[in-house]
Protein backbone atom coordinates (compact mmCIF):
# COMPACT_ATOMS: atom_id res chain seq x y z
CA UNK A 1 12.43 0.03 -11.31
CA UNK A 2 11.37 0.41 -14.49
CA UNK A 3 10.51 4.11 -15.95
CA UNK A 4 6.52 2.59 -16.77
CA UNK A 5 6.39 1.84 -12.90
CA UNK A 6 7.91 5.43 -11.50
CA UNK A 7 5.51 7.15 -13.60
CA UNK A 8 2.55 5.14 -12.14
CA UNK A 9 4.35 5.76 -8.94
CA UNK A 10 4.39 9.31 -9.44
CA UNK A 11 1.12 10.19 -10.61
CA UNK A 12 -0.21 7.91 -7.11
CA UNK A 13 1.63 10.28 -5.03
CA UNK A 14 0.56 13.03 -6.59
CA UNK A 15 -2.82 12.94 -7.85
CA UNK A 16 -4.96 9.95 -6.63
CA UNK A 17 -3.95 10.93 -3.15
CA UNK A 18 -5.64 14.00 -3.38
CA UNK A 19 -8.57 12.42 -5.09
CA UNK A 20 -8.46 9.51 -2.55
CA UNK A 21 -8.63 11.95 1.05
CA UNK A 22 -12.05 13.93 -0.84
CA UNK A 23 -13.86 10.67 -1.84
CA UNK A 24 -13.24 9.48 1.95
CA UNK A 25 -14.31 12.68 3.15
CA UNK A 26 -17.45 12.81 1.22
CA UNK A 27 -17.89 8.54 1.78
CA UNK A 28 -17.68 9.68 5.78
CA UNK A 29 -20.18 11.84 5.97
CA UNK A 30 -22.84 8.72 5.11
CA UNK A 31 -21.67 6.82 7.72
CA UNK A 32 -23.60 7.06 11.21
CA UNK A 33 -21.17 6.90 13.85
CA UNK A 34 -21.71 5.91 17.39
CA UNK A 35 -19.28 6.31 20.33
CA UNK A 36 -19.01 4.52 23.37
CA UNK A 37 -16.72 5.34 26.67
CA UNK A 38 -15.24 7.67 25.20
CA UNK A 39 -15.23 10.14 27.77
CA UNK A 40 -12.81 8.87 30.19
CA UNK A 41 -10.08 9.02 27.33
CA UNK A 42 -11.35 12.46 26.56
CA UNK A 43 -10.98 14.08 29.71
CA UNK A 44 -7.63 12.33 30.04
CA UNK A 45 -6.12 13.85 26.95
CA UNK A 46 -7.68 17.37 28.11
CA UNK A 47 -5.33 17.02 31.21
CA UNK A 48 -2.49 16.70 29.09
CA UNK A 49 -2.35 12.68 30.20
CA UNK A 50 -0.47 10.50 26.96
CA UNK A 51 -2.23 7.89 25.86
CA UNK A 52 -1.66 4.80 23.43
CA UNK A 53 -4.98 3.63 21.23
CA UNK A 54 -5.04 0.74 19.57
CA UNK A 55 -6.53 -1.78 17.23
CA UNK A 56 -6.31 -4.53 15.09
CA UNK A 57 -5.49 -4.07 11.35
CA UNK A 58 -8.60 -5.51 9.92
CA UNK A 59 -10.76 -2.78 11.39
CA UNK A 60 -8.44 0.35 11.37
CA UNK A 61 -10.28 1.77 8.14
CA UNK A 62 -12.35 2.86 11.47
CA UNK A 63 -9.36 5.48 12.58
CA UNK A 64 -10.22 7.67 9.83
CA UNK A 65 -12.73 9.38 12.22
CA UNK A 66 -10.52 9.53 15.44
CA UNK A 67 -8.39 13.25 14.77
CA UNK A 68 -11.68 14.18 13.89
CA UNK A 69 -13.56 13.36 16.84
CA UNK A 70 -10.64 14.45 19.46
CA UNK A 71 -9.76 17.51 17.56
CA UNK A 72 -5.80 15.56 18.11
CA UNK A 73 -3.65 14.74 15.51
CA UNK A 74 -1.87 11.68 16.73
CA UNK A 75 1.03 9.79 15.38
CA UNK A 76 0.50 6.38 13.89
CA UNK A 77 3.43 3.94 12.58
CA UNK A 78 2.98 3.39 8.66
CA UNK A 79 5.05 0.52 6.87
CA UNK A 80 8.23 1.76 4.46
CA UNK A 81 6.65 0.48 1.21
CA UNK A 82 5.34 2.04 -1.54
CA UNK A 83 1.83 1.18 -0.16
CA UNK A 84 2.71 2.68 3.30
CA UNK A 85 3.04 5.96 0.94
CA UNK A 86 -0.02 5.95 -0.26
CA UNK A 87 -1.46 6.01 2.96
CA UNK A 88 0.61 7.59 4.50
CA UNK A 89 -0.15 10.53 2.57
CA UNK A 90 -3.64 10.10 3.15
CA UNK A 91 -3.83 9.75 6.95
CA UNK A 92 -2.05 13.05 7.01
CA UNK A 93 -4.42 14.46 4.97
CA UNK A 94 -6.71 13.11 7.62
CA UNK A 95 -4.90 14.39 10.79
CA UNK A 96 -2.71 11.88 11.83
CA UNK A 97 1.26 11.68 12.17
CA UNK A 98 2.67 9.12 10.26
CA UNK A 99 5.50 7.47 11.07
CA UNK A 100 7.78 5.18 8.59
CA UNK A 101 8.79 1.95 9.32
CA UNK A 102 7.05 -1.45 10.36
CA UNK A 103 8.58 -4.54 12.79
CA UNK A 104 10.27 -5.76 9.42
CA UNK A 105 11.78 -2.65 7.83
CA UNK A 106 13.15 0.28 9.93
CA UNK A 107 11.59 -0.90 12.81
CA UNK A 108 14.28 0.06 15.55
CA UNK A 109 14.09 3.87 14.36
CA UNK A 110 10.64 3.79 13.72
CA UNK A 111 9.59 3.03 17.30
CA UNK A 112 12.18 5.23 18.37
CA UNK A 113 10.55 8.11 16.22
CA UNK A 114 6.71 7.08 17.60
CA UNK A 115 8.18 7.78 20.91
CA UNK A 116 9.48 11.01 20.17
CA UNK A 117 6.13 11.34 18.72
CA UNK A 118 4.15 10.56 21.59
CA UNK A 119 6.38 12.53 23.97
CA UNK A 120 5.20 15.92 21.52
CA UNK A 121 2.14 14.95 20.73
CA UNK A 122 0.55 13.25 23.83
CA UNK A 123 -1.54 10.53 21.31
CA UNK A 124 -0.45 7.78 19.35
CA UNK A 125 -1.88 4.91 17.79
CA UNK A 126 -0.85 1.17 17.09
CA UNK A 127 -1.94 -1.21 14.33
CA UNK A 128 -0.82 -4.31 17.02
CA UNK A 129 -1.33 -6.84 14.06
CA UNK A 130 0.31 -5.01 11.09
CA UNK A 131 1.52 -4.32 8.49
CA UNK A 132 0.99 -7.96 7.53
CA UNK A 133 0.48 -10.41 10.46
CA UNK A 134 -0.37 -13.09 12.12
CA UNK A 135 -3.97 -11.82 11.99
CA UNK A 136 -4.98 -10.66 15.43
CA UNK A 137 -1.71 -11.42 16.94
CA UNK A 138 -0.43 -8.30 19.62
CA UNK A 139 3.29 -7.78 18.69
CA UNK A 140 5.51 -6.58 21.08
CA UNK A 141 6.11 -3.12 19.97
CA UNK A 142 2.45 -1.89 21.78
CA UNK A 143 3.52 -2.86 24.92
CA UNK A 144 7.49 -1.28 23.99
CA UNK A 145 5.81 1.69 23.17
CA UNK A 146 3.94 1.69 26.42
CA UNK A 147 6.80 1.39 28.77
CA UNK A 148 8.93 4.26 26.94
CA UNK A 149 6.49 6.78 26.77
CA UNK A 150 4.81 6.02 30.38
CA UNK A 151 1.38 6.59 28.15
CA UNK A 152 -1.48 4.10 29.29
CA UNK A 153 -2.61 1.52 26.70
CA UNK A 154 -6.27 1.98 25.17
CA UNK A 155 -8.20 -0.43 23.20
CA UNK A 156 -10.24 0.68 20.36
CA UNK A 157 -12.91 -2.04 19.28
CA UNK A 158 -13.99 -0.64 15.81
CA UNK A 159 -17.69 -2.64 14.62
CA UNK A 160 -19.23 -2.12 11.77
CA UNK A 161 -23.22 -2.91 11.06
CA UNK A 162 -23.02 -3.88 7.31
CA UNK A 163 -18.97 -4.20 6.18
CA UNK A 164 -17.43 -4.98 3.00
CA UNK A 165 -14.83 -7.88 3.74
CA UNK A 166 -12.12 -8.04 1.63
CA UNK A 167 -9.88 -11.81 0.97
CA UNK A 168 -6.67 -10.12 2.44
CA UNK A 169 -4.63 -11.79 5.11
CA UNK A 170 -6.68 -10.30 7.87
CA UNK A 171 -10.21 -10.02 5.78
CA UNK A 172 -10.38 -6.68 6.11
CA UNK A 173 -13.06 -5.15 6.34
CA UNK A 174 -14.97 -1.69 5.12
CA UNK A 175 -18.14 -0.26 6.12
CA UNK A 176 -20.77 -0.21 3.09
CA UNK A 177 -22.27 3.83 2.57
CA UNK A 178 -25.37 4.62 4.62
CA UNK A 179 -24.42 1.88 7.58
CA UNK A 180 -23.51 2.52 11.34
CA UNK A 181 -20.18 2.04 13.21
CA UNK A 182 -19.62 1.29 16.44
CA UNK A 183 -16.74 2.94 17.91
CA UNK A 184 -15.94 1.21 21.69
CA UNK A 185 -13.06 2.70 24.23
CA UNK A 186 -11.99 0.21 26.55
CA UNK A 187 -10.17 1.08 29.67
CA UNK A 188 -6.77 2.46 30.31
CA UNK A 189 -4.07 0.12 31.53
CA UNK A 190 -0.73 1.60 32.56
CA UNK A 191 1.80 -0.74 31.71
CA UNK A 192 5.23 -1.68 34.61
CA UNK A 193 8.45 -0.21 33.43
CA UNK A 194 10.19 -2.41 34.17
CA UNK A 195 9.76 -6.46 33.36
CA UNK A 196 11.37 -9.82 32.63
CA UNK A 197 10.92 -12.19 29.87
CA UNK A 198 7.83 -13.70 31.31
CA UNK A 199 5.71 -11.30 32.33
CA UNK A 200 6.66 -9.22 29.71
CA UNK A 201 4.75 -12.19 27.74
CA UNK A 202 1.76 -12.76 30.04
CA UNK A 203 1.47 -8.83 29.34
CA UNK A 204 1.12 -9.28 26.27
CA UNK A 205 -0.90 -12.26 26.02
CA UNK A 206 -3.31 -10.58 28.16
CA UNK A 207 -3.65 -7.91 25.82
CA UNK A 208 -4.10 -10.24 23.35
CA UNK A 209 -6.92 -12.18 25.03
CA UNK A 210 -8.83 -9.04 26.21
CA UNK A 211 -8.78 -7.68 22.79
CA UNK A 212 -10.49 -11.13 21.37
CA UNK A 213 -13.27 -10.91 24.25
CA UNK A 214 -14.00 -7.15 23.48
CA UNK A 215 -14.38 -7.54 19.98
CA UNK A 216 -16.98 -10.39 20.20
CA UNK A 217 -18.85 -8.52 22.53
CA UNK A 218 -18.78 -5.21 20.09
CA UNK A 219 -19.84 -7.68 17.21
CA UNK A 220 -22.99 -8.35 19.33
CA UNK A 221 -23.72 -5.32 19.56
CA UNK A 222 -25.67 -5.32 15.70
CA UNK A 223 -27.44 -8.25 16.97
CA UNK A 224 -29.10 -6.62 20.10
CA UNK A 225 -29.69 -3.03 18.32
């Protein structure tokens, strides 16, 4: 890499990082945030219960408030780029765990160290989609993750009243200053231990379609409020 490009790299890392976490502390505090069911995952964590929350990638700008809200610090899996530092560094900043790696780069040892994670920390969370697709596509590592840890599965459907939507491979999407989000727990669902192939797939596939059906119902929620 060329000495032009480490420089850039370095002064990232070092300085807009900083700058980055304040202007998303300060953005945050416009934002009106309203949580649903969230007590049931609550009062699991408070009895020392692990759990596994997840979402997809266009709407995980939403997971900035979640350490903050469960006074938890979770661990999360972040992809080994350059770009995975960035925000890597941030989320910490934040209150999260990160974790290196992605389902394309490190992934063995990553999933091994989100387990080891979970085991410590009690909380993790799962980008299911990420780092770069199939849009709103569950991979297999949530369910993985699941059946090492013993941790139930948790959906998080993330909404947001008035979003910027970016032309990324997902559209992802930011809430505009001064607008609401909706913040929805589903249920937990313990996932078996133990599994072939095929149910390992209707498993997943079921996670997959639930997460679909709970999202269009949280997008409805703007047009009935």
């Amino acid at each position: 890499m060329s000495i032009k490009k480490e420089i850039k790299y370095f002064i990232i890392r070092n300085f807009l990082t900083f700058l980055a976490y304040y202007a998303l502390s300060l953005y945050s505090k416009t934002i009106r945030l309203k949580l649903e069911n969230e007590e049931t995952l609550k009062e699991h964590i408070k009895n020392n219960g692990r759990v596994l929350v997840y979402t997809w990638h266009q709407r995980f700008f939403g997971g900035f408030y979640l350490p903050r809200e469960f006074n938890e610090s979770p661990c999360i899996m972040i992809s080994q780029s350059r770009d995975g530092d960035f925000i890597a560094d941030v989320v910490q900043r934040i209150g999260w765990i990160p974790v290196r790696g992605s389902s394309s780069r490190r992934g063995k040892k990553a999933l091994e160290e989100m387990i080891a994670g979970m085991i410590e920390n009690s909380v993790g969370g799962h980008v299911v989609d990420g780092p770069t697709g199939p849009p709103r596509i569950v991979k297999p590592g949530l369910v993985i993750l699941a059946q090492k840890t013993g941790a139930p599965i948790c959906p998080v459907f993330i909404s947001y009243e008035n979003p910027w939507i970016f032309n990324s491979w997902d559209r992802f999407m930011v809430p505009k200053p001064f607008s609401k989000v909706l913040i929805r727990f589903g249920t937990l669902e313990f996932i078996p231990e133990d599994m072939d192939n095929e149910q390992f797939e209707a498993v997943r596939l079921g996670i997959e379609r639930k997460m679909a059906e709970g999202y269009e119902e949280a997008d409805s929620y703007w047009k009935k409020n």
